[in-house]
N, C-alpha and C. Protein backbone atom coordinates (compact mmCIF):
# COMPACT_ATOMS: atom_id res chain seq x y z
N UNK A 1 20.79 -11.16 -4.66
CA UNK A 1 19.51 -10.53 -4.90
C UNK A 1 19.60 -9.62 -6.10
N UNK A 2 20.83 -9.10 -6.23
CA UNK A 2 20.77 -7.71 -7.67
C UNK A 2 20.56 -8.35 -8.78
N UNK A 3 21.43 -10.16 -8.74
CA UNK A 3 21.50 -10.72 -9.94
C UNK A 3 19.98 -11.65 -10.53
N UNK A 4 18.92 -11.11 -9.55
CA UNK A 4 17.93 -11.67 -9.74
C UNK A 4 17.10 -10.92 -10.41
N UNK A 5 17.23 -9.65 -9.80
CA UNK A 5 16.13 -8.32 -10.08
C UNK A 5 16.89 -8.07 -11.33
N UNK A 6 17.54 -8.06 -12.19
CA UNK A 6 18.13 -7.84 -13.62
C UNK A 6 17.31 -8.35 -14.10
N UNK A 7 17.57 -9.63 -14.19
CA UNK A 7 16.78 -9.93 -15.88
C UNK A 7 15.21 -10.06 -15.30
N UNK A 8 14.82 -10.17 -14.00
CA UNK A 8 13.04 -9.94 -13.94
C UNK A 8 12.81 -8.25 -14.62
N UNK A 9 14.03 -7.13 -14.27
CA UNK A 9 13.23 -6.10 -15.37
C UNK A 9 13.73 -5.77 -16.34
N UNK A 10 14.60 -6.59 -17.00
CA UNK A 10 14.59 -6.63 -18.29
C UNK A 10 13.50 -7.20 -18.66
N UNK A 11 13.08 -8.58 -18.31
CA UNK A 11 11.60 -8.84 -18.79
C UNK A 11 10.79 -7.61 -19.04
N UNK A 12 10.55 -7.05 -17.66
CA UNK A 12 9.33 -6.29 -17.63
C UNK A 12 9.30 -5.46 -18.66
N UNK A 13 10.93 -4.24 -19.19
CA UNK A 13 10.75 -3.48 -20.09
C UNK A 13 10.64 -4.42 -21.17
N UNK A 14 10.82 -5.32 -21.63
CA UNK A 14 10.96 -5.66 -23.06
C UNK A 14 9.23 -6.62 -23.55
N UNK A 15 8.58 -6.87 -21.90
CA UNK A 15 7.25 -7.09 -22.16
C UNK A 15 6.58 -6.63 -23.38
N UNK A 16 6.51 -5.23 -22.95
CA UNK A 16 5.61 -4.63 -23.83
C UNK A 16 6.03 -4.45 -25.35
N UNK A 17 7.05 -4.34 -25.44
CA UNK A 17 7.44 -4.15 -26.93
C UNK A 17 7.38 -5.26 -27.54
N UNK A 18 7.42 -6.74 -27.05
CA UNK A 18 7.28 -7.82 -27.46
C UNK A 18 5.91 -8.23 -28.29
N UNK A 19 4.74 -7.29 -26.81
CA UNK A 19 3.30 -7.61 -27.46
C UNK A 19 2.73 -6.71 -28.19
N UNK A 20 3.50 -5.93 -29.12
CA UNK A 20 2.84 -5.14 -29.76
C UNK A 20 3.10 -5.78 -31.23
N UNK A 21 1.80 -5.71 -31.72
CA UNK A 21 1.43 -6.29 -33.03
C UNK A 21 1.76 -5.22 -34.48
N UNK A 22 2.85 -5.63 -35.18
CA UNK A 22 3.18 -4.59 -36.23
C UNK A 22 1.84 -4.41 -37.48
N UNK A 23 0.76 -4.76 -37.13
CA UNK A 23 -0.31 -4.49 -38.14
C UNK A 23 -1.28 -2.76 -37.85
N UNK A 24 -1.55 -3.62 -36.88
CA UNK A 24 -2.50 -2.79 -36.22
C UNK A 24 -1.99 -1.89 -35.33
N UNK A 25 -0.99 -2.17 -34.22
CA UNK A 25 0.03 -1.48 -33.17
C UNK A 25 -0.95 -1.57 -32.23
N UNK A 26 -1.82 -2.62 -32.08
CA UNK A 26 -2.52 -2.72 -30.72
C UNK A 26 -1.72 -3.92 -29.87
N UNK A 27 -1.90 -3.76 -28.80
CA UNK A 27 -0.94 -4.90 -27.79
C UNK A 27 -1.94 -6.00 -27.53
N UNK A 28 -1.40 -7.36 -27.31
CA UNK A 28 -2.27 -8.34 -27.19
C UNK A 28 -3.08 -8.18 -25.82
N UNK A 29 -2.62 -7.61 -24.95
CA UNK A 29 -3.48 -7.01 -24.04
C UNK A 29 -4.78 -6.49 -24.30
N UNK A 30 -4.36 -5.17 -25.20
CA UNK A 30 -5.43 -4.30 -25.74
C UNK A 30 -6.86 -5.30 -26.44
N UNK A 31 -6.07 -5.70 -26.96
CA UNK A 31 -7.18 -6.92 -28.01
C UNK A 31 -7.86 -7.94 -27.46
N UNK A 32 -6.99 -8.37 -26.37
CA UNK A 32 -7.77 -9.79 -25.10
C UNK A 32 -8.68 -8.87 -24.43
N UNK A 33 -8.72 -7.45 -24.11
CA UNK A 33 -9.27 -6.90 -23.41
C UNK A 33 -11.17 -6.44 -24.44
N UNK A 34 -10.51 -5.94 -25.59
CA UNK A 34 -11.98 -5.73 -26.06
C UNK A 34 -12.38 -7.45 -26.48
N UNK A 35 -11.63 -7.70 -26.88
CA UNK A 35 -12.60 -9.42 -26.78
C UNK A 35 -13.36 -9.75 -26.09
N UNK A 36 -12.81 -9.70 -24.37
CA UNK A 36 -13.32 -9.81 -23.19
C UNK A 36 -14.51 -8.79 -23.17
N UNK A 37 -14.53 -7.71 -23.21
CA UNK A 37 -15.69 -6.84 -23.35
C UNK A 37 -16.65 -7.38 -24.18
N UNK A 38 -16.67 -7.23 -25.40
CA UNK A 38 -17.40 -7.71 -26.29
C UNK A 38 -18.00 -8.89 -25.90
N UNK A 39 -17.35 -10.02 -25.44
CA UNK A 39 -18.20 -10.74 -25.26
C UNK A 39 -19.69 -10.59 -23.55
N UNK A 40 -18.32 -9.88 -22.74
CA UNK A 40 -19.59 -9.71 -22.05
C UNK A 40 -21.08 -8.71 -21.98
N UNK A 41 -20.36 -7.87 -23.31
CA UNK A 41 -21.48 -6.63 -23.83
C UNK A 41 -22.60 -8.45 -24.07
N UNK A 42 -22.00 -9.22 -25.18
CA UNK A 42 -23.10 -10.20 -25.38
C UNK A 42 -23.80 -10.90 -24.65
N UNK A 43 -23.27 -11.35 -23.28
CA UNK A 43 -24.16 -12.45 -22.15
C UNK A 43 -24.99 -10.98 -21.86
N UNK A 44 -24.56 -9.87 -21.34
CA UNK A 44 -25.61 -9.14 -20.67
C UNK A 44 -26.95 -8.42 -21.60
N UNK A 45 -26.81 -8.64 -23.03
CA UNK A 45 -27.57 -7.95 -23.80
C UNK A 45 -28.83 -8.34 -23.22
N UNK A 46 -29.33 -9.71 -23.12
CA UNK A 46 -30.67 -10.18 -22.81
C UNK A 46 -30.85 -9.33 -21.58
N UNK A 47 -30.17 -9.37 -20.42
CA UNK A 47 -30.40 -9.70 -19.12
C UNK A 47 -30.59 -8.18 -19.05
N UNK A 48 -29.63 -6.84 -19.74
CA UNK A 48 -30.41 -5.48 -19.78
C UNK A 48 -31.46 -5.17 -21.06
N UNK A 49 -32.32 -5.73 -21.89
CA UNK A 49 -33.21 -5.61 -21.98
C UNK A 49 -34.42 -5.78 -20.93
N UNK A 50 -34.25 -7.01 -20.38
CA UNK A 50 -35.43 -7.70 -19.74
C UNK A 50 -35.37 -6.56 -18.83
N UNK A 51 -34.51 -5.89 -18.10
CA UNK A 51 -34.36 -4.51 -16.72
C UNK A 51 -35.38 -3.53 -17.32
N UNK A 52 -34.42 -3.06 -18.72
CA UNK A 52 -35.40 -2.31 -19.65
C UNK A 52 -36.79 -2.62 -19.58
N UNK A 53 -37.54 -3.54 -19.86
CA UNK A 53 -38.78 -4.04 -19.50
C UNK A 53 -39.34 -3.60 -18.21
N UNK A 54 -38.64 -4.24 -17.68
CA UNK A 54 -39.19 -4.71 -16.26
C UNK A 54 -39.26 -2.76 -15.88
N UNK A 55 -38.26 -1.76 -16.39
CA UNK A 55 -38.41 -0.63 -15.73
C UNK A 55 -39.52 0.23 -16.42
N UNK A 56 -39.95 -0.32 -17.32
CA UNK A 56 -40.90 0.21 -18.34
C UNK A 56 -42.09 0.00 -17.26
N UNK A 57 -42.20 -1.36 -16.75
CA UNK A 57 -43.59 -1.80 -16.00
C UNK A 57 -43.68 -1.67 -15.03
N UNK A 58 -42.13 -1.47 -14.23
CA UNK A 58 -42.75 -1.11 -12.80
C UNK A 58 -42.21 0.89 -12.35
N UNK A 59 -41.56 1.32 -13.46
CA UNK A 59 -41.37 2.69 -13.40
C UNK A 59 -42.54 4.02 -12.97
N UNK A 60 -43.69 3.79 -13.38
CA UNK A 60 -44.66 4.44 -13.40
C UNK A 60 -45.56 4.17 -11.21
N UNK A 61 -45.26 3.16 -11.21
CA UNK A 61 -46.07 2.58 -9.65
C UNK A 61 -44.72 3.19 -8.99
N UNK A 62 -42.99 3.06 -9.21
CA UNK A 62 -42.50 3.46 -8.26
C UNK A 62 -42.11 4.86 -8.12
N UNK A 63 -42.82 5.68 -9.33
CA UNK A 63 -43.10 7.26 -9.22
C UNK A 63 -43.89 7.70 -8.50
N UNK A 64 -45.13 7.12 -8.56
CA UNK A 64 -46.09 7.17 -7.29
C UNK A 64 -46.07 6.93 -5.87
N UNK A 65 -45.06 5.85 -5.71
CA UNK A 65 -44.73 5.20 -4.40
C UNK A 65 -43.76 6.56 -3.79
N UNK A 66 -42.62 6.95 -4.72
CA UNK A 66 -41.66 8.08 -4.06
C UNK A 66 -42.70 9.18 -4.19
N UNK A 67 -43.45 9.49 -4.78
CA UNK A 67 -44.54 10.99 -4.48
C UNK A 67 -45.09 10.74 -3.23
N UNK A 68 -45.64 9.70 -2.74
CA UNK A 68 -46.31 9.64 -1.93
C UNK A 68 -45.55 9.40 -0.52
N UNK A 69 -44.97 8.67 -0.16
CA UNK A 69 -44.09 8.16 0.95
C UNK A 69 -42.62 8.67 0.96
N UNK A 70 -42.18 9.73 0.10
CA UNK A 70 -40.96 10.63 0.27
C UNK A 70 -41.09 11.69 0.94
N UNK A 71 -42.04 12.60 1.35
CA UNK A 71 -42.07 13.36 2.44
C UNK A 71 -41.81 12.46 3.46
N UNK A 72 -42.63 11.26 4.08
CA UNK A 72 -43.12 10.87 4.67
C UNK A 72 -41.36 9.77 5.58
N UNK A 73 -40.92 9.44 4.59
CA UNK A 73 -39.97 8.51 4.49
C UNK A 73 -38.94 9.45 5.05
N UNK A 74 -38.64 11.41 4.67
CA UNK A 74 -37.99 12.07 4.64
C UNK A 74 -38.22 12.63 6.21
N UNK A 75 -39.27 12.34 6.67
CA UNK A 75 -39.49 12.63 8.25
C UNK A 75 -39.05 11.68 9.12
N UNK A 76 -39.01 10.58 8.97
CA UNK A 76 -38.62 9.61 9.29
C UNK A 76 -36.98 9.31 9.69
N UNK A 77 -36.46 9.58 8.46
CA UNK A 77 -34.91 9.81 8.60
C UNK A 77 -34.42 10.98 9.34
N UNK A 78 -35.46 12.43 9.50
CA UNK A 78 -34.79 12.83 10.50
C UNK A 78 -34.98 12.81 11.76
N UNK A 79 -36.11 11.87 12.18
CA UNK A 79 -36.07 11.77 13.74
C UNK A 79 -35.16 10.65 14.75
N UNK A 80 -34.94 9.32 13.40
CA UNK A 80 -33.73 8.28 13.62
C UNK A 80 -32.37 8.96 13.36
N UNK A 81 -31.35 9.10 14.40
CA UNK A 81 -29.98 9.73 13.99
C UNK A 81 -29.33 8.51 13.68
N UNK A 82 -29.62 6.68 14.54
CA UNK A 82 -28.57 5.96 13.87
C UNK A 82 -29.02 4.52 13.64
N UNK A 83 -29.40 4.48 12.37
CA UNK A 83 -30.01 2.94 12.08
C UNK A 83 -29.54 2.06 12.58
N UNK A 84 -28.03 2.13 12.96
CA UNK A 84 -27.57 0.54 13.21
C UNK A 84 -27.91 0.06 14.69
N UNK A 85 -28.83 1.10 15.47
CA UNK A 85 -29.35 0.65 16.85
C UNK A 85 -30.61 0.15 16.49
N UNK A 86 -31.04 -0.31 15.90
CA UNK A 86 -32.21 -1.15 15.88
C UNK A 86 -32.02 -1.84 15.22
N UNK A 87 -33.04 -3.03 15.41
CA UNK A 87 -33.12 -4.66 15.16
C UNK A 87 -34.02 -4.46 13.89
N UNK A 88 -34.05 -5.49 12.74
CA UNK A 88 -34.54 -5.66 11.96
C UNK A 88 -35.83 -5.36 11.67
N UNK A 89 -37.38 -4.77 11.04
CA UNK A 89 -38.14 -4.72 11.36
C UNK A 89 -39.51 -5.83 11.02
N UNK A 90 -39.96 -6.06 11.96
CA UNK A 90 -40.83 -7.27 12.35
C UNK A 90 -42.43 -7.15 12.31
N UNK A 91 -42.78 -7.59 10.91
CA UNK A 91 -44.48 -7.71 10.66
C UNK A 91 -45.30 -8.07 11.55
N UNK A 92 -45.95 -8.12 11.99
CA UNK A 92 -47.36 -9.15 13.59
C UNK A 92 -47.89 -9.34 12.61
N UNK A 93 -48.82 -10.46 13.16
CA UNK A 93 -49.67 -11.21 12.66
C UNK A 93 -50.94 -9.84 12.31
N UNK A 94 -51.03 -9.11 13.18
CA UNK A 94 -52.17 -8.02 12.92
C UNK A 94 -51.83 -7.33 12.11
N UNK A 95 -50.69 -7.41 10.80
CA UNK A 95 -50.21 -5.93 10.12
C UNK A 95 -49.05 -5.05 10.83
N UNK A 96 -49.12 -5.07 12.49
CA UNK A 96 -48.65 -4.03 12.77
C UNK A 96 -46.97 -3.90 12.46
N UNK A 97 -46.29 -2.98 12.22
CA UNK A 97 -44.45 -3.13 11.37
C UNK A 97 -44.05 -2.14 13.11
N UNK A 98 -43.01 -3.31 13.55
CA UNK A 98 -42.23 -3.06 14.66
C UNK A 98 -41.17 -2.95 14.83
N UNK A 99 -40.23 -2.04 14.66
CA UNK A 99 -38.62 -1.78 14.88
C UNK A 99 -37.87 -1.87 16.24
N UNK A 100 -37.77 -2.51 16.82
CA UNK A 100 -36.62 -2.98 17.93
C UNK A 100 -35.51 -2.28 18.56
N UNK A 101 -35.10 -1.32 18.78
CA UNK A 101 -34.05 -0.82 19.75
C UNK A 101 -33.41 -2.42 20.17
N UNK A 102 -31.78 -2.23 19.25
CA UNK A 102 -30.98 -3.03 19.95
C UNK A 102 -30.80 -3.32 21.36
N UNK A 103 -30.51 -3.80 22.05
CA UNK A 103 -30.08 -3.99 23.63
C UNK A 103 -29.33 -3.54 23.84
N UNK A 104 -27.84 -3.84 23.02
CA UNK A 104 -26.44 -3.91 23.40
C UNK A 104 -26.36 -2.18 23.36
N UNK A 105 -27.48 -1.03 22.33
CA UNK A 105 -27.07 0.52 22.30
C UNK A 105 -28.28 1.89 23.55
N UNK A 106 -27.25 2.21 24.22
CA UNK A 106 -28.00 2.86 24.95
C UNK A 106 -28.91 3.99 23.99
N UNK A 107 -29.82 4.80 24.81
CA UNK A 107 -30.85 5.39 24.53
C UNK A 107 -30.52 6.96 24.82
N UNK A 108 -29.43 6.78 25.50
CA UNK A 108 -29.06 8.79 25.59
C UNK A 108 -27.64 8.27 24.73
N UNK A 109 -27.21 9.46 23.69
CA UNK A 109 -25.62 9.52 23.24
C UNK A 109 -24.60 9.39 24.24
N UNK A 110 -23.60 9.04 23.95
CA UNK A 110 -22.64 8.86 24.83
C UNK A 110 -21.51 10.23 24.75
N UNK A 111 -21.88 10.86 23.72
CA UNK A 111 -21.22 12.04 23.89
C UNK A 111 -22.14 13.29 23.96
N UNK A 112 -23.17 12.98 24.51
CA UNK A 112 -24.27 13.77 25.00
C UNK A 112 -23.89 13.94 27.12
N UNK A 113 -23.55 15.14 27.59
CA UNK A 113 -23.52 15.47 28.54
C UNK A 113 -24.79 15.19 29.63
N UNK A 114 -24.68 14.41 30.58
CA UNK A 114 -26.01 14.25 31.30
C UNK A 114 -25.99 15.16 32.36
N UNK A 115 -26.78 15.73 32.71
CA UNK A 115 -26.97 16.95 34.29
C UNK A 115 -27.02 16.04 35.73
N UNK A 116 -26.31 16.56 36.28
CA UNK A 116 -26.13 15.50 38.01
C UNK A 116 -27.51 15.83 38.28
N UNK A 117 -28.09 14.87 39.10
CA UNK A 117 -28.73 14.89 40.14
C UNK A 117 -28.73 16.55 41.34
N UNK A 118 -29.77 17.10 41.23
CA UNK A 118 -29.99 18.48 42.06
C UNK A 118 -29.27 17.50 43.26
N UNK A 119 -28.23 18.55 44.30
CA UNK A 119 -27.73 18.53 45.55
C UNK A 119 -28.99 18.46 46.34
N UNK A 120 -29.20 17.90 47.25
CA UNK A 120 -29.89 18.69 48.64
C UNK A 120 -29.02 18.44 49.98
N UNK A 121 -29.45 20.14 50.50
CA UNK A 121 -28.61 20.52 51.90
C UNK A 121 -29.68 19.65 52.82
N UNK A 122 -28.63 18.80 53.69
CA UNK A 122 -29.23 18.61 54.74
C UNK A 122 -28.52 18.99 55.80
């Protein structure tokens, strides 16, 4: 086993000195790496303009939406202590929006103390 781990770190130290380029003194690493960047600065240029857009047009309606329904949204979160007990929420045909109490989670905490039943003397 010792005569194995030798020359794997001799590799390793002599890696780096290998890939360093006497022009510039950047490592071929360094250089595959902004390549790699650069090009993906280029696929995403379109795709964050169009965001840009799109936040231009819908920025102004979702300022209004949080003015209006952030109190409202903010009452909400504190009367639910744990989202993951309810079921998905479910439109009716009438409009009405219905949230589900899981089955599988009880309805008192479990590290909530319950009071016995009053004694009676008979």
């Amino acid at each position: 086993m010792k005569y194995i781990s030798v020359p794997i770190f001799a590799l390793l130290i002599a890696a780096p000195a290998a890939a360093q380029e006497e022009g510039e003194g950047r490592s071929l690493m360094q250089q595959g790496a902004e390549l790699f960047f650069d090009g993906l600065r280029q696929e995403l240029d379109p795709a964050l303009r169009e965001l840009s857009e799109l936040s231009d047009e819908f920025g102004p309606a979702m300022r209004d939406f949080a003015i209006e329904m952030g109190p409202k949204l903010r009452g909400l979160m504190e009367n639910v202590e744990d989202w993951s007990a309810y079921q998905v929420p479910e439109i009716l045909p009438n409009g009405d929006i219905i949230i589900r109490r899981k089955p599988d989670h009880p309805l008192v905490k479990p590290d909530t103390p319950t009071e016995p039943a009053p004694q009676i003397e008979l």
